[in-house]
PDB file of N, CA and C in Angstrom:
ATOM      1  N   UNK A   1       0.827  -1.178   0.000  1.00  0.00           N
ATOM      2  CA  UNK A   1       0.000   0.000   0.000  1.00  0.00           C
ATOM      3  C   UNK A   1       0.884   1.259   0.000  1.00  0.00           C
ATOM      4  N   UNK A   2       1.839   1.515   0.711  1.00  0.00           N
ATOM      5  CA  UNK A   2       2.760   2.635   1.118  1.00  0.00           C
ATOM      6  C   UNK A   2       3.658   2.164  -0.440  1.00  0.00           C
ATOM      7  N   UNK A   3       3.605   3.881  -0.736  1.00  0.00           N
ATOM      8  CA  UNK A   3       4.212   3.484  -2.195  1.00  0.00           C
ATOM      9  C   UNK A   3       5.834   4.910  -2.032  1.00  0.00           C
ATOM     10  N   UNK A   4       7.116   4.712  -2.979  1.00  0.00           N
ATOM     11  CA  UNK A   4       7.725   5.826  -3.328  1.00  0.00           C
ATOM     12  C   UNK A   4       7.711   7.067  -2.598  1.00  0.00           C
ATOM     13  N   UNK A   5       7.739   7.934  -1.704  1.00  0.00           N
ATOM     14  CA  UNK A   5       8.119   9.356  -0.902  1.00  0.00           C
ATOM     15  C   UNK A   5       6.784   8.956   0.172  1.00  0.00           C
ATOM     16  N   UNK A   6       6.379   8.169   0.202  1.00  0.00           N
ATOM     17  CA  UNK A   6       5.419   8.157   1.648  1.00  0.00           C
ATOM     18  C   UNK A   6       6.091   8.152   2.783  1.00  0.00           C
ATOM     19  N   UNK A   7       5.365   8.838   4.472  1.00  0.00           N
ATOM     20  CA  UNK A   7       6.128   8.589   4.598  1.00  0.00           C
ATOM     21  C   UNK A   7       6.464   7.195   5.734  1.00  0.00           C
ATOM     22  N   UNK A   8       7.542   7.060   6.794  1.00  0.00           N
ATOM     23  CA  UNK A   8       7.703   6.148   6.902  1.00  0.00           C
ATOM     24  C   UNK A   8       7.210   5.782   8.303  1.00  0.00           C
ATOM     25  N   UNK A   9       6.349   4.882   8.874  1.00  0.00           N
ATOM     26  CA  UNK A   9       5.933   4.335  10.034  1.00  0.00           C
ATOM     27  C   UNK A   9       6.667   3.741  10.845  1.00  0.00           C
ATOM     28  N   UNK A  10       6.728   4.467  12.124  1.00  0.00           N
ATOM     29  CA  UNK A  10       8.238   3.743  13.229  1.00  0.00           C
ATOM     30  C   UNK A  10       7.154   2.216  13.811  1.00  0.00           C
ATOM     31  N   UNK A  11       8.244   1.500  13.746  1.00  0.00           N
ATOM     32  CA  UNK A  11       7.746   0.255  14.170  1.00  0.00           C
ATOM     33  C   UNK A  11       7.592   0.615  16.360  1.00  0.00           C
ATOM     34  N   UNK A  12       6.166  -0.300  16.789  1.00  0.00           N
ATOM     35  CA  UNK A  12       6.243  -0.187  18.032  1.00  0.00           C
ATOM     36  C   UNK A  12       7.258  -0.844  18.984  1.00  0.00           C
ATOM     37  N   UNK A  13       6.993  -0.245  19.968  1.00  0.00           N
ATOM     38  CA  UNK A  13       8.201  -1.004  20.912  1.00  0.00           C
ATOM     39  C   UNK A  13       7.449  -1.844  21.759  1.00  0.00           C
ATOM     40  N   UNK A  14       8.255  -2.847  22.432  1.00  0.00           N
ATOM     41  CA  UNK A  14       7.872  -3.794  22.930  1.00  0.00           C
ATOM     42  C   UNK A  14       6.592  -3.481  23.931  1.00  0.00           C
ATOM     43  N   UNK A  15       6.669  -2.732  24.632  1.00  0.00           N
ATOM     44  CA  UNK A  15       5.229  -2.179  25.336  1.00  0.00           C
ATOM     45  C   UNK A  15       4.315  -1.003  24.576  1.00  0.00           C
ATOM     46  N   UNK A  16       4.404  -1.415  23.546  1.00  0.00           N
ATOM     47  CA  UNK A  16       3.276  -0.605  22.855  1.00  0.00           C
ATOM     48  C   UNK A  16       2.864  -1.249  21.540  1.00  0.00           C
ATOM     49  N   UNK A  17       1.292  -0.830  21.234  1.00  0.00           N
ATOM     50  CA  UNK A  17       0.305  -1.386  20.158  1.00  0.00           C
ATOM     51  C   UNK A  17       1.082  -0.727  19.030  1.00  0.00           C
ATOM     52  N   UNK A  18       0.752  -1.770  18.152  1.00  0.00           N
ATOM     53  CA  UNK A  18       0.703  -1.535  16.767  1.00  0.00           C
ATOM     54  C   UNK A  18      -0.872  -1.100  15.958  1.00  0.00           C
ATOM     55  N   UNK A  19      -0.058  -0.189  15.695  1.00  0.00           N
ATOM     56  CA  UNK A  19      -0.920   0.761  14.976  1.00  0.00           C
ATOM     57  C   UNK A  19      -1.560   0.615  13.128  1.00  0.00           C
ATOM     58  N   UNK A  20      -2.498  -0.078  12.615  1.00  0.00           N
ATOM     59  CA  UNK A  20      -2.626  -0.414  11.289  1.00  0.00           C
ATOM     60  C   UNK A  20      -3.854   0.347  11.048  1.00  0.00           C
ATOM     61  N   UNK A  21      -3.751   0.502   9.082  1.00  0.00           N
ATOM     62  CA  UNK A  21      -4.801   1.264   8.781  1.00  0.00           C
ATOM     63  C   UNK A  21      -5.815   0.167   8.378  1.00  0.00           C
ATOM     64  N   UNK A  22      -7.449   0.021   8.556  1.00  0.00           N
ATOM     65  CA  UNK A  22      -8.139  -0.691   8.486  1.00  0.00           C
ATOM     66  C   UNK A  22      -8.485  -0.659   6.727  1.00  0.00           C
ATOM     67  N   UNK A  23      -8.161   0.279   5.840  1.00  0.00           N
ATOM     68  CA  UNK A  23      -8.469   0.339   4.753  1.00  0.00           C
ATOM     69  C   UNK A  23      -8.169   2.316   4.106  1.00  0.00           C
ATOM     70  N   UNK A  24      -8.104   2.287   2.797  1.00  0.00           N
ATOM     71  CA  UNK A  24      -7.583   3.414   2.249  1.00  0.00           C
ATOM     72  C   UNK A  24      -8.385   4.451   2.510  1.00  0.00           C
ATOM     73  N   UNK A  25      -9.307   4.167   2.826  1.00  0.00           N
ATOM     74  CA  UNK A  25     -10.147   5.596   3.014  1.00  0.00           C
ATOM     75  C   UNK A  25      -9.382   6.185   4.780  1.00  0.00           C
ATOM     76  N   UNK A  26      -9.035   5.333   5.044  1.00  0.00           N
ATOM     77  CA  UNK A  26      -8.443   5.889   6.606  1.00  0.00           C
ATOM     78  C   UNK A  26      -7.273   6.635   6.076  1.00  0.00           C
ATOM     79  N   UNK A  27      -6.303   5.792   5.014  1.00  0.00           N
ATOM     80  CA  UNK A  27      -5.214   6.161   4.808  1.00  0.00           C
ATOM     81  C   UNK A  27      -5.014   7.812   4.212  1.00  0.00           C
ATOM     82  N   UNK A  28      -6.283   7.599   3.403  1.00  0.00           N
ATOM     83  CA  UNK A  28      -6.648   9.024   3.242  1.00  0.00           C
ATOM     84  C   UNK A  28      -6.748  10.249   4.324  1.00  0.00           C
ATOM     85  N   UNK A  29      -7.626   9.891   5.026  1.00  0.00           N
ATOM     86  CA  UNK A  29      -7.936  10.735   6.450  1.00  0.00           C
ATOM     87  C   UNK A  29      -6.469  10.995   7.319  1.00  0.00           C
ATOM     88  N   UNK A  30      -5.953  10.038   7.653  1.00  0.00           N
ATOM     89  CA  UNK A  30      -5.099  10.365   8.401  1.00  0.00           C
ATOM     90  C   UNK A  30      -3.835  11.258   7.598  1.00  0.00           C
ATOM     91  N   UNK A  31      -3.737  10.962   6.699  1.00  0.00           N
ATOM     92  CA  UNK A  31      -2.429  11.826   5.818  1.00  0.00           C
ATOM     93  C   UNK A  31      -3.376  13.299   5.998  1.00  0.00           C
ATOM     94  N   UNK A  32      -4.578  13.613   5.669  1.00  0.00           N
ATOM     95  CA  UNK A  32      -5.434  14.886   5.868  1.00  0.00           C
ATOM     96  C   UNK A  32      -5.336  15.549   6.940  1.00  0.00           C
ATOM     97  N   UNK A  33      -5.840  14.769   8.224  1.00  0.00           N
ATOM     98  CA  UNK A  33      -5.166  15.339   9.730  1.00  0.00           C
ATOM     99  C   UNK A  33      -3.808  15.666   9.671  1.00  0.00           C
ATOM    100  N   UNK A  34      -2.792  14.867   9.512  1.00  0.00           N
ATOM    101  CA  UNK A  34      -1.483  15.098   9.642  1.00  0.00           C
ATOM    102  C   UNK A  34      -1.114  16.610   9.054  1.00  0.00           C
ATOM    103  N   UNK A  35      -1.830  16.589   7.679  1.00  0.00           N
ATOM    104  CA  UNK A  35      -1.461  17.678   7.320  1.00  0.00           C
ATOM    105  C   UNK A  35      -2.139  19.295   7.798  1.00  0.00           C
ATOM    106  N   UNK A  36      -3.603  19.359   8.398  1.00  0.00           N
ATOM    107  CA  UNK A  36      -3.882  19.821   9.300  1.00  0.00           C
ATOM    108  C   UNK A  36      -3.853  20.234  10.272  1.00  0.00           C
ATOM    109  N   UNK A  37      -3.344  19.395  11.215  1.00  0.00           N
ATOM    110  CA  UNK A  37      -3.037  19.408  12.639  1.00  0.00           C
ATOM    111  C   UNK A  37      -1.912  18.288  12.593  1.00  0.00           C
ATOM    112  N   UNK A  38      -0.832  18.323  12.419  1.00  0.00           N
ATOM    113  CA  UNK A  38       0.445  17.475  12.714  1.00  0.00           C
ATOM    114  C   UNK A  38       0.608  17.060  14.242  1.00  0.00           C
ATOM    115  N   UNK A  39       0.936  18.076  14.920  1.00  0.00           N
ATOM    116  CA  UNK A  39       1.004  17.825  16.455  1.00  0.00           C
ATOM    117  C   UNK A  39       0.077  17.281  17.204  1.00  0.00           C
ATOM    118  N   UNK A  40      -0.996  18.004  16.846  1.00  0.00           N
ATOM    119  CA  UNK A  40      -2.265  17.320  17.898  1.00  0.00           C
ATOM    120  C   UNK A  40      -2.625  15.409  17.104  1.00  0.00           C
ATOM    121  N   UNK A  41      -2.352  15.389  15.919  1.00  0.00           N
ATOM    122  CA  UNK A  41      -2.289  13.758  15.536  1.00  0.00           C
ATOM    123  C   UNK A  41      -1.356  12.925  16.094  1.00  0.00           C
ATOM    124  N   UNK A  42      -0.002  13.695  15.896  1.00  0.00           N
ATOM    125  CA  UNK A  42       1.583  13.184  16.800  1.00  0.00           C
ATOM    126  C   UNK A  42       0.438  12.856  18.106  1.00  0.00           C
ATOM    127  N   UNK A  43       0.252  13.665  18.882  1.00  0.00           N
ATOM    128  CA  UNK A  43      -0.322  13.462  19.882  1.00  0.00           C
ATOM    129  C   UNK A  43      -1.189  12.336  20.403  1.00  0.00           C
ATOM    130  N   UNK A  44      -1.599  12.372  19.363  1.00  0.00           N
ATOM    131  CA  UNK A  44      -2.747  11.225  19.192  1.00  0.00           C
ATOM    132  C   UNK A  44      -2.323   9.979  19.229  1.00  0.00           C
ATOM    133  N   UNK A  45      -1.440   9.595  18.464  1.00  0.00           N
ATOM    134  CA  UNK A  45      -0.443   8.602  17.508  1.00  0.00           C
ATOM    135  C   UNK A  45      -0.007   7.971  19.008  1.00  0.00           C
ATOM    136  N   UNK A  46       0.810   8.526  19.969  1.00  0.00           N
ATOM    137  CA  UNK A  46       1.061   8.145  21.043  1.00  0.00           C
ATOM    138  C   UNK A  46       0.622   8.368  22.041  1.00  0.00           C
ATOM    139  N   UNK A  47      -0.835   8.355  21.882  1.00  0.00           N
ATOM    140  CA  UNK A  47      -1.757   8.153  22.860  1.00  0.00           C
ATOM    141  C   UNK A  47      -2.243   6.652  22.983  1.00  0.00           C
ATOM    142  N   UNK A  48      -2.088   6.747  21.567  1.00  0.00           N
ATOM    143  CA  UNK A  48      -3.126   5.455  21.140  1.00  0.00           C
ATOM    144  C   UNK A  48      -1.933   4.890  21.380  1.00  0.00           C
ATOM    145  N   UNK A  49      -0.987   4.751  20.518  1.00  0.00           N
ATOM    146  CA  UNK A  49       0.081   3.345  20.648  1.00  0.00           C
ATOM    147  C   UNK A  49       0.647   2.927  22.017  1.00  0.00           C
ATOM    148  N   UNK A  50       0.765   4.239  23.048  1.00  0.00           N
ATOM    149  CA  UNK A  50       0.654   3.567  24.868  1.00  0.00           C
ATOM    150  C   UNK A  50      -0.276   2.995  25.429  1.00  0.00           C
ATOM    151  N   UNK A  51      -1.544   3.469  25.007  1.00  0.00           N
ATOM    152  CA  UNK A  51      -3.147   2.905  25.956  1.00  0.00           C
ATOM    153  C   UNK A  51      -4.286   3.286  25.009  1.00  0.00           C
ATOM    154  N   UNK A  52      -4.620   2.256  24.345  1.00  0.00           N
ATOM    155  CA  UNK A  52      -6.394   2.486  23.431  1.00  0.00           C
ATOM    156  C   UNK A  52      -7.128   2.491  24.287  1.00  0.00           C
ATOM    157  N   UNK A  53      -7.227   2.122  25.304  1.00  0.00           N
ATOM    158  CA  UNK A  53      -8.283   2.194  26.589  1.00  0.00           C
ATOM    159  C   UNK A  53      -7.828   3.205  27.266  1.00  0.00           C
ATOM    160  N   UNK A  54      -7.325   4.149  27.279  1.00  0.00           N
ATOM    161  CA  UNK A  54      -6.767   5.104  28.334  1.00  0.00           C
ATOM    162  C   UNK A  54      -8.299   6.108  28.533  1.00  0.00           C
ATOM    163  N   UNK A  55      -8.701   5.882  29.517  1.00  0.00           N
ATOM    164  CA  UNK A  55     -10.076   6.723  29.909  1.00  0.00           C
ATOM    165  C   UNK A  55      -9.782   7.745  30.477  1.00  0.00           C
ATOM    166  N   UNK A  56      -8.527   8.318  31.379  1.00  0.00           N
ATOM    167  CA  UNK A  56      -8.381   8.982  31.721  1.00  0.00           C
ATOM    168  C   UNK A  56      -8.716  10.772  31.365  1.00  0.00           C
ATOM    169  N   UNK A  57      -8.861  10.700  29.747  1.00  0.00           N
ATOM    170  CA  UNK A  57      -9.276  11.958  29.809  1.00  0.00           C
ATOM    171  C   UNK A  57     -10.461  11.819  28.594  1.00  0.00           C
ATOM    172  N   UNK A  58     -11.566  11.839  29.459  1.00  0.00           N
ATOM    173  CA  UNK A  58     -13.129  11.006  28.581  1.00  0.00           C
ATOM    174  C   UNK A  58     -13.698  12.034  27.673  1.00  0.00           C
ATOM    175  N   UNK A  59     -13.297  13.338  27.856  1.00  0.00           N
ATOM    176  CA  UNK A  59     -13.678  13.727  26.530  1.00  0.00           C
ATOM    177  C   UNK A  59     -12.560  13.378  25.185  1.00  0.00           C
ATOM    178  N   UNK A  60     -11.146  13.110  25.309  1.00  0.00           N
ATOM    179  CA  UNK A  60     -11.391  13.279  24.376  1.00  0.00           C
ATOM    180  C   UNK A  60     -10.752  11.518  23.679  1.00  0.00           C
ATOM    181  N   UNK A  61     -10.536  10.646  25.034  1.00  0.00           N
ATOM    182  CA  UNK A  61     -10.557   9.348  24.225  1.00  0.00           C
ATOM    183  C   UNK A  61     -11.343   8.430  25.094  1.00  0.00           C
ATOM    184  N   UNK A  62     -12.154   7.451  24.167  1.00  0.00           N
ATOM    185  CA  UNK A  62     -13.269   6.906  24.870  1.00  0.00           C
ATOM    186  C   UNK A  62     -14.092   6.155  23.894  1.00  0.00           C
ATOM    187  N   UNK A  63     -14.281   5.225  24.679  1.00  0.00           N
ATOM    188  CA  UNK A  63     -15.561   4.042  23.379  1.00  0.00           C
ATOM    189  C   UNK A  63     -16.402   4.628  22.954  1.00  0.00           C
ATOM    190  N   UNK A  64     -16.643   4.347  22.140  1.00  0.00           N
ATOM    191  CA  UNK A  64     -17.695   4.851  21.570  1.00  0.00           C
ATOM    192  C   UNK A  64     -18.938   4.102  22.019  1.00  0.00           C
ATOM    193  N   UNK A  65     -20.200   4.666  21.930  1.00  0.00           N
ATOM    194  CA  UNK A  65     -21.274   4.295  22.554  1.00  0.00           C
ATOM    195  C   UNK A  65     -22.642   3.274  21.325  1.00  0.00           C
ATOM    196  N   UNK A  66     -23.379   2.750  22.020  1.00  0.00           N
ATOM    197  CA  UNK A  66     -24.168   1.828  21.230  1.00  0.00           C
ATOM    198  C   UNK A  66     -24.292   1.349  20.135  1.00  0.00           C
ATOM    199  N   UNK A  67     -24.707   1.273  18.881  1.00  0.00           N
ATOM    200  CA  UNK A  67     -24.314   0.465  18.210  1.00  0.00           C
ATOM    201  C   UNK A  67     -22.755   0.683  17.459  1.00  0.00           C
ATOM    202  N   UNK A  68     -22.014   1.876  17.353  1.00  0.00           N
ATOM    203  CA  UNK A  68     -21.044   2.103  17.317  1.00  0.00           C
ATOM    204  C   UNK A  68     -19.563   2.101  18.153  1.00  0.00           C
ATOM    205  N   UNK A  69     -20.182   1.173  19.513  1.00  0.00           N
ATOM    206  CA  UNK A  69     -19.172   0.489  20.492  1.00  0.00           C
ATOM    207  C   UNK A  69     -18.594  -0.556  20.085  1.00  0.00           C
ATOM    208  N   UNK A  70     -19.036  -0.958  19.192  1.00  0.00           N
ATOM    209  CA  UNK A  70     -18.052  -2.396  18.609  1.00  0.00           C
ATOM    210  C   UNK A  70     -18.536  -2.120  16.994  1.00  0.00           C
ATOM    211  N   UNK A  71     -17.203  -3.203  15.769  1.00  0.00           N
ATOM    212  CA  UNK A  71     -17.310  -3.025  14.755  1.00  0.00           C
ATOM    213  C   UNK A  71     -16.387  -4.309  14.224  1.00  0.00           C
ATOM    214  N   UNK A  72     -17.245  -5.280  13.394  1.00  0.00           N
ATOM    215  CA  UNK A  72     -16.616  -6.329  12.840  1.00  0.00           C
ATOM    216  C   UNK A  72     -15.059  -5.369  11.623  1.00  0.00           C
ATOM    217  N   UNK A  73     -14.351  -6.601  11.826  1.00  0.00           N
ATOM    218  CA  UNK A  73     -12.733  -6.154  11.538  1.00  0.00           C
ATOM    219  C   UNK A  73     -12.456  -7.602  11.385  1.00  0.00           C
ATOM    220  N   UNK A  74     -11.978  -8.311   9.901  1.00  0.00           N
ATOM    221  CA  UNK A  74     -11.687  -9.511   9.722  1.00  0.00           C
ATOM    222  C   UNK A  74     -12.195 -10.418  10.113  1.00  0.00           C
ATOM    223  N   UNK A  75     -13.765 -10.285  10.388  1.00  0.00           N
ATOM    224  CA  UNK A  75     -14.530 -11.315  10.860  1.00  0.00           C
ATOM    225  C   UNK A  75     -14.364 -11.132  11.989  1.00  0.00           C
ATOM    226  N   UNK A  76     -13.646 -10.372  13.073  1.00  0.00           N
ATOM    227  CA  UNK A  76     -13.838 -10.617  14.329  1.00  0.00           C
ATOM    228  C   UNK A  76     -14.521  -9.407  15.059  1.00  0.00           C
ATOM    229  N   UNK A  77     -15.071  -9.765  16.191  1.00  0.00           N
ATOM    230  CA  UNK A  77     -16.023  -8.438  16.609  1.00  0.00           C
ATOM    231  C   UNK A  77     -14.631  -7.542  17.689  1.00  0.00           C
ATOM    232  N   UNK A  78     -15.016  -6.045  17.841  1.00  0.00           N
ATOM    233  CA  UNK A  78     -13.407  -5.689  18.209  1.00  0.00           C
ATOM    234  C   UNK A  78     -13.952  -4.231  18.384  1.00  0.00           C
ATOM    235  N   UNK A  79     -13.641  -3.925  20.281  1.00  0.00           N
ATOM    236  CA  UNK A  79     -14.087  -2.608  20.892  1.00  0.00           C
ATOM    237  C   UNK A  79     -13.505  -1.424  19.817  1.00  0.00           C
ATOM    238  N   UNK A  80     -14.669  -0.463  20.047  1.00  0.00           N
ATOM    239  CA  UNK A  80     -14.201   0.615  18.699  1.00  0.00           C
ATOM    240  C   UNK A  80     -14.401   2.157  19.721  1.00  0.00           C
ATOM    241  N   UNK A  81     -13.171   2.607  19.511  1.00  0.00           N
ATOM    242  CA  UNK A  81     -12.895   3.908  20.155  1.00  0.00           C
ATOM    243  C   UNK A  81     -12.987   5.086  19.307  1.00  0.00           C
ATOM    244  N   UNK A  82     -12.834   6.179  20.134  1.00  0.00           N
ATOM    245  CA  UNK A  82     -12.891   7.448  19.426  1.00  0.00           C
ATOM    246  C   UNK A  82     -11.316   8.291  19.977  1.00  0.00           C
ATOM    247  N   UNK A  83     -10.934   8.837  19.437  1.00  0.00           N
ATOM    248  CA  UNK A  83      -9.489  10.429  20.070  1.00  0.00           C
ATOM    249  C   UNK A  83     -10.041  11.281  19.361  1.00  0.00           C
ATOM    250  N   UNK A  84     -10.131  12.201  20.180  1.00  0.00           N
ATOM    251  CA  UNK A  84     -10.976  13.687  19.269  1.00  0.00           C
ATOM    252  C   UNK A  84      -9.546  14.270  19.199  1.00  0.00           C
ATOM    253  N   UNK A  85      -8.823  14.661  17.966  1.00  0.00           N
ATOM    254  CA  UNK A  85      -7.842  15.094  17.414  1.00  0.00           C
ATOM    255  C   UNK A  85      -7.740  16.785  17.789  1.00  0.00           C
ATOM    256  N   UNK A  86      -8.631  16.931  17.164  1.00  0.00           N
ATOM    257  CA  UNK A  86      -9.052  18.390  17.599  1.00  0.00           C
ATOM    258  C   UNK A  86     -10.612  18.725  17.456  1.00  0.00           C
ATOM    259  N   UNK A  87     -11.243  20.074  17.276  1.00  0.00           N
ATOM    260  CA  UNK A  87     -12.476  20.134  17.678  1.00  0.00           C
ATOM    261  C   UNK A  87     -13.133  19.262  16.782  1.00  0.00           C
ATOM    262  N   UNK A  88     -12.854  19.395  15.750  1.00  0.00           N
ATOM    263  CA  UNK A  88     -13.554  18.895  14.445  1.00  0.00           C
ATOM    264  C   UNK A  88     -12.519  17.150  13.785  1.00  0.00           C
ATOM    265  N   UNK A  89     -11.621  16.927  14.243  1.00  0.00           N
ATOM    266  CA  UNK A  89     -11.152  15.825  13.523  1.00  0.00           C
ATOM    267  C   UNK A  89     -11.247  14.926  14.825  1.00  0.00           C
ATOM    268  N   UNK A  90     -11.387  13.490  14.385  1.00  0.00           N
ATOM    269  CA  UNK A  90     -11.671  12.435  14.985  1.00  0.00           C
ATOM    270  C   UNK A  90     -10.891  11.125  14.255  1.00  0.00           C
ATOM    271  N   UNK A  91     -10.447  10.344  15.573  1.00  0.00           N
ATOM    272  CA  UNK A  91      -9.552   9.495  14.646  1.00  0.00           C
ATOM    273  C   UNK A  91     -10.812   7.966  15.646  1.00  0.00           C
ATOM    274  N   UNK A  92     -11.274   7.019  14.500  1.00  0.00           N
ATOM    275  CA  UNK A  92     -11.748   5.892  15.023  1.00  0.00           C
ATOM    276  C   UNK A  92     -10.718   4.447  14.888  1.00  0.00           C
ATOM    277  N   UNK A  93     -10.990   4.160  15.824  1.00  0.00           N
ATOM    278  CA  UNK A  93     -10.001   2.766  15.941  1.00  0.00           C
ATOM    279  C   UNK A  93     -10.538   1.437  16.417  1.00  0.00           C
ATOM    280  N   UNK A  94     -10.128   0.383  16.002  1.00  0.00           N
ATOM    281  CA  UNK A  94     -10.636  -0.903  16.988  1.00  0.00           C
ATOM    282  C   UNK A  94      -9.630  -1.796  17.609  1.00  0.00           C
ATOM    283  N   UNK A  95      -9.378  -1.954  18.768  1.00  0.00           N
ATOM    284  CA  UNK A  95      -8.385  -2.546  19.583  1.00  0.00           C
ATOM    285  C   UNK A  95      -8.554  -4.113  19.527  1.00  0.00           C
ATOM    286  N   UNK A  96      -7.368  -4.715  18.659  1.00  0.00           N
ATOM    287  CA  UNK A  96      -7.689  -6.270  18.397  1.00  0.00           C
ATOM    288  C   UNK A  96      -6.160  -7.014  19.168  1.00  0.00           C
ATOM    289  N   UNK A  97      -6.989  -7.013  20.646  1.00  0.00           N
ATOM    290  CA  UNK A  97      -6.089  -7.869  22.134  1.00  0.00           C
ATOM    291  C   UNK A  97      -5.498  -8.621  21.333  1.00  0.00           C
ATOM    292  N   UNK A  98      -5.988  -9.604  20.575  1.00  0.00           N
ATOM    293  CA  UNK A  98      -4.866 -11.034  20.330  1.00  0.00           C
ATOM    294  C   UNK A  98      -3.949 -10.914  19.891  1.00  0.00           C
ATOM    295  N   UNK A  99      -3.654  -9.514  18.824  1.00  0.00           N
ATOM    296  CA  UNK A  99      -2.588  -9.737  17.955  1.00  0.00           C
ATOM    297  C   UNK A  99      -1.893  -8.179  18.985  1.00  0.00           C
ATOM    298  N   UNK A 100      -2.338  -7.420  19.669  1.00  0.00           N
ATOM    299  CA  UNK A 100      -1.645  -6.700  20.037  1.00  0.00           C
ATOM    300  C   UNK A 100      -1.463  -5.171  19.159  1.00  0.00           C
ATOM    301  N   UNK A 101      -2.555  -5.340  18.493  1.00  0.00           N
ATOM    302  CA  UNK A 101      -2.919  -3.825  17.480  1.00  0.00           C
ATOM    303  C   UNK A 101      -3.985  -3.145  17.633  1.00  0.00           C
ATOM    304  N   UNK A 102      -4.216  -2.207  17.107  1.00  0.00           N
ATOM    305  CA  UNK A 102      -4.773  -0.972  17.124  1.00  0.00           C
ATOM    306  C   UNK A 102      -5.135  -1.073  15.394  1.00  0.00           C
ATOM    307  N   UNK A 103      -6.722  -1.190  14.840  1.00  0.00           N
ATOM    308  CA  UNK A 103      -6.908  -0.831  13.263  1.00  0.00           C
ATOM    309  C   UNK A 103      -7.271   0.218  13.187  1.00  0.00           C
ATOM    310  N   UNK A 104      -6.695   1.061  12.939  1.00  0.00           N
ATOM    311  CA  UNK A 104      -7.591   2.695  12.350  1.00  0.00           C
ATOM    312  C   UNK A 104      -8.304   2.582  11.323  1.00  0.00           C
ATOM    313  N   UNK A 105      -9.775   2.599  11.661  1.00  0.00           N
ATOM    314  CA  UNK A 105     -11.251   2.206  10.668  1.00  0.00           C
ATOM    315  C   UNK A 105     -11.428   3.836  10.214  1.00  0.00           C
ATOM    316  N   UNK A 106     -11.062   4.885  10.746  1.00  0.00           N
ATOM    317  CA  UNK A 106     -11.487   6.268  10.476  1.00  0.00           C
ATOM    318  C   UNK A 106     -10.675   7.487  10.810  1.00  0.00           C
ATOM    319  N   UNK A 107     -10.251   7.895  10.322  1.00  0.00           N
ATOM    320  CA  UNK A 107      -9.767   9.232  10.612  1.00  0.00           C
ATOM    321  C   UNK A 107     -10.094  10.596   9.494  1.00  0.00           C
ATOM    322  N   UNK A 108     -10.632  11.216   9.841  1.00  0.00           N
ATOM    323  CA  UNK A 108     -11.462  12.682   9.384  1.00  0.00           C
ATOM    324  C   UNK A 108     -10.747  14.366  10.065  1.00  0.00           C
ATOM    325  N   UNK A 109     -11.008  14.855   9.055  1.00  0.00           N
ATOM    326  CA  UNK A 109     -10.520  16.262   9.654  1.00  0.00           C
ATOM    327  C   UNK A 109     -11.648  17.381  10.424  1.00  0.00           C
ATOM    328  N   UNK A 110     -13.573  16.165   9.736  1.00  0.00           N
ATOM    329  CA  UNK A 110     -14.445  16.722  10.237  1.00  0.00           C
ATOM    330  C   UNK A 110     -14.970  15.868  11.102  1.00  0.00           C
ATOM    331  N   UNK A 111     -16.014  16.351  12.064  1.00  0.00           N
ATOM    332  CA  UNK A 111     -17.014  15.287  13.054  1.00  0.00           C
ATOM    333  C   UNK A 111     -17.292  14.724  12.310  1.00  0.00           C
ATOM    334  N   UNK A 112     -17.314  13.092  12.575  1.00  0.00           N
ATOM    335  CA  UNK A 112     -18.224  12.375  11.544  1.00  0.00           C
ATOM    336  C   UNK A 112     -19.731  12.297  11.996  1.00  0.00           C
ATOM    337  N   UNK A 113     -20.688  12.243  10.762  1.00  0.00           N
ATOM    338  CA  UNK A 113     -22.088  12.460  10.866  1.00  0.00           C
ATOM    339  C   UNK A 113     -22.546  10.998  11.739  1.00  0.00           C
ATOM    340  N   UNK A 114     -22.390  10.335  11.762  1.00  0.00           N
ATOM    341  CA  UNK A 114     -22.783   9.121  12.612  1.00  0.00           C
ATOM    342  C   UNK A 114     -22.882   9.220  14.116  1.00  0.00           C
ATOM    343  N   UNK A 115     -22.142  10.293  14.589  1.00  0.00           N
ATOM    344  CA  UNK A 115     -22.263  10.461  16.152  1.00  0.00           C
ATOM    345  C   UNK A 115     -22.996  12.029  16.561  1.00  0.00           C
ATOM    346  N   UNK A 116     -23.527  12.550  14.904  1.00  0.00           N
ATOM    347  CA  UNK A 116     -24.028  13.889  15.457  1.00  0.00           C
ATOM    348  C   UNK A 116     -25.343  13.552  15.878  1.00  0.00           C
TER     349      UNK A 116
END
């Protein structure tokens, strides 16, 4: 997928998730944030890759709620979070325990309409 001047993804370290894109439309989004808001995504980036469950600060990372609390991912069912990037960008993810990753299903530079 990563083709010629893209750029390059640091591999995780032993106490931290791996981070994958669930499909190109993410890949899209997130290169959009980055270029938007760089820092507050940096931010993000190692939020998520220390703790996808980190509740500690519930506005702005946190499960998402009812039917958008979970989301099939390779056939398997797999808790689906939200990081509010900034006011308007949102990065969605699903935390898959077995393998020790993180799929980024969404990342937008706007609210997505599904939770307005």
């Amino acid at each position: 997928m990563p083709k010629r001047g893209d750029r390059v993804a640091p591999p995780p370290r032993s106490d931290e998730w791996d981070i994958r894109f669930g499909d190109s439309d993410a890949v899209d989004g997130w290169n959009d944030l980055c270029a938007q808001a760089p820092g507050a995504t940096r931010d993000a980036y190692d939020a998520i890759v220390k703790n996808p469950r980190d509740s500690s600060r519930p506005g702005r990372q946190h499960r998402l709620k009812g039917s958008l609390a979970s989301r099939k991912v390779a056939g398997e069912t797999l808790e689906q979070w939200q990081f509010e990037v900034t006011s308007g960008g949102r990065i969605w993810y699903c935390i898959d325990d077995a393998h020790r990753r993180v799929i980024l299903v969404l990342a937008s530079t706007k609210h997505p309409k599904a939770t307005e």
